[in-house]
Each structure stands twice: as C-alpha cells, then as structure tokens.
Protein backbone atom coordinates (compact mmCIF):
# COMPACT_ATOMS: atom_id res chain seq x y z
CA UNK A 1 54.61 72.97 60.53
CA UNK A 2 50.87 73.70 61.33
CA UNK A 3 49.92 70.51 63.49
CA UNK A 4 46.17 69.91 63.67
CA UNK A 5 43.46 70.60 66.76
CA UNK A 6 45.72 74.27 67.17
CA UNK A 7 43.35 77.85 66.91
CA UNK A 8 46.31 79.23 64.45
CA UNK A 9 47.21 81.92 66.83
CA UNK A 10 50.74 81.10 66.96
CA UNK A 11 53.24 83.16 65.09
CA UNK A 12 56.67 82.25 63.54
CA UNK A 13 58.90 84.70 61.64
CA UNK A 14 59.35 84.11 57.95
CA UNK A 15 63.19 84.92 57.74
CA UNK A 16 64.66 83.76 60.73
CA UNK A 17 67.94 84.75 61.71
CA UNK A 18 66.83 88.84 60.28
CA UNK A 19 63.26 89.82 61.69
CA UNK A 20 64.55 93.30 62.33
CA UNK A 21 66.07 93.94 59.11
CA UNK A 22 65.60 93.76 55.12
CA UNK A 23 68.54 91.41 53.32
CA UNK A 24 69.08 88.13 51.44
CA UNK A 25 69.00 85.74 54.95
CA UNK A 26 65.70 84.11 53.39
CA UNK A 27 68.51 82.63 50.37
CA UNK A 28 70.48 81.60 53.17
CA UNK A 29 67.76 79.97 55.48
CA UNK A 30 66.37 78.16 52.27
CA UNK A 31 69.91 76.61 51.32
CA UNK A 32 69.65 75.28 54.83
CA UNK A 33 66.47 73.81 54.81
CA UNK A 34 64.56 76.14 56.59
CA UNK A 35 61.83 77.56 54.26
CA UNK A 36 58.77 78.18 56.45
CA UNK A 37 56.28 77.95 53.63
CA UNK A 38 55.50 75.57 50.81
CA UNK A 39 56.18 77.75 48.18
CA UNK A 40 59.85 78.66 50.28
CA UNK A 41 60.64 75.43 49.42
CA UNK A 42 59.68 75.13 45.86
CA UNK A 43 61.83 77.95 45.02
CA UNK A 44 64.86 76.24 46.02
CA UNK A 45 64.14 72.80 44.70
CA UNK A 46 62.20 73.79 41.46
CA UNK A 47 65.32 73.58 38.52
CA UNK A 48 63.95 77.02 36.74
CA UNK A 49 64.20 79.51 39.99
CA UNK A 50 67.00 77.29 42.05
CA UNK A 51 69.81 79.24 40.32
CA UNK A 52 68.41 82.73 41.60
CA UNK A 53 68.43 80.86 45.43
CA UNK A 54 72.23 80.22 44.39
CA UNK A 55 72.81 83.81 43.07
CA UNK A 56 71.47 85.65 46.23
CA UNK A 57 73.43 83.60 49.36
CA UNK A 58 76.62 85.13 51.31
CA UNK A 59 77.33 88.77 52.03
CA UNK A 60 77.66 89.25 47.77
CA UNK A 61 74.46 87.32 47.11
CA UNK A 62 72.54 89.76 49.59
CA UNK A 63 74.33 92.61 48.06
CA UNK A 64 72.86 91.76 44.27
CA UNK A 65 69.61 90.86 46.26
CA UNK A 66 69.31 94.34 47.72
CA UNK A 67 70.29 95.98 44.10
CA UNK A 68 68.02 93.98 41.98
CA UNK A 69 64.89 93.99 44.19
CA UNK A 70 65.52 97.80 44.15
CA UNK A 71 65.63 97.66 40.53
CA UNK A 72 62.18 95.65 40.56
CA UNK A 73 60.36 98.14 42.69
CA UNK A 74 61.11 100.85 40.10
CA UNK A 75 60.03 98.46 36.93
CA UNK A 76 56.93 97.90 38.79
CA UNK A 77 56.29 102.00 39.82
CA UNK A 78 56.68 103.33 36.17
C-alpha cells in the first residue's frame, strides 16, 4: 500500500465507499478485501473477531453496528 522512496503525503480514505458519513461500509469493504490497514485485515481473518465482521455487513448488519457502537460510547462515558 505504502511503496517505498514516497514523502507519505498522500492520503487515502479509510472506509471507502462512505467518507461523508458514519455506518457499517468498513464490514462491507473488509468482506471484499479492501481493508486499508494491517490490523483491517486481521479483524476479518483472525477466527475470534471474524464473526463480529459477519454480524455487522448489509443494511441489518450496519443497523446493529450503529446500535451497539452507541451502546459502547455510553459503557465507556459512565
């Protein structure tokens, strides 16, 4: 992804396909081999997090994406 002899300057988007909006596209871009980052990739191809990759894809999967990350930002505030 990074090729060598480059000043880094370069930006890509991390969820492609959804730069202007929050949702569960990252589930859907990582089922289709297109995880910008190494740890991206791990979570779909490591055996103890690849279910929650397969929990959070199509227009259901982003809905319990949306409702449990909401429930993790309130865990984490109290």
């Amino acid at each position: 992804m990074c090729p060598a002899n480059r000043d880094g300057s370069k930006r890509i988007a991390l969820d492609t396909g959804s730069s202007d909006r929050f949702g569960g596209s990252f589930f859907t871009n990582l089922r289709n081999g297109r995880g910008i980052l190494e740890s991206d990739w791990k979570l779909r191809t490591d055996a103890s997090t690849r279910a929650y990759v397969q929990r959070f894809l199509g227009l259901r999967g982003e809905l319990n994406f949306n409702m449990e990350f909401g429930r993790s930002i309130v865990k984490m505030s109290n």
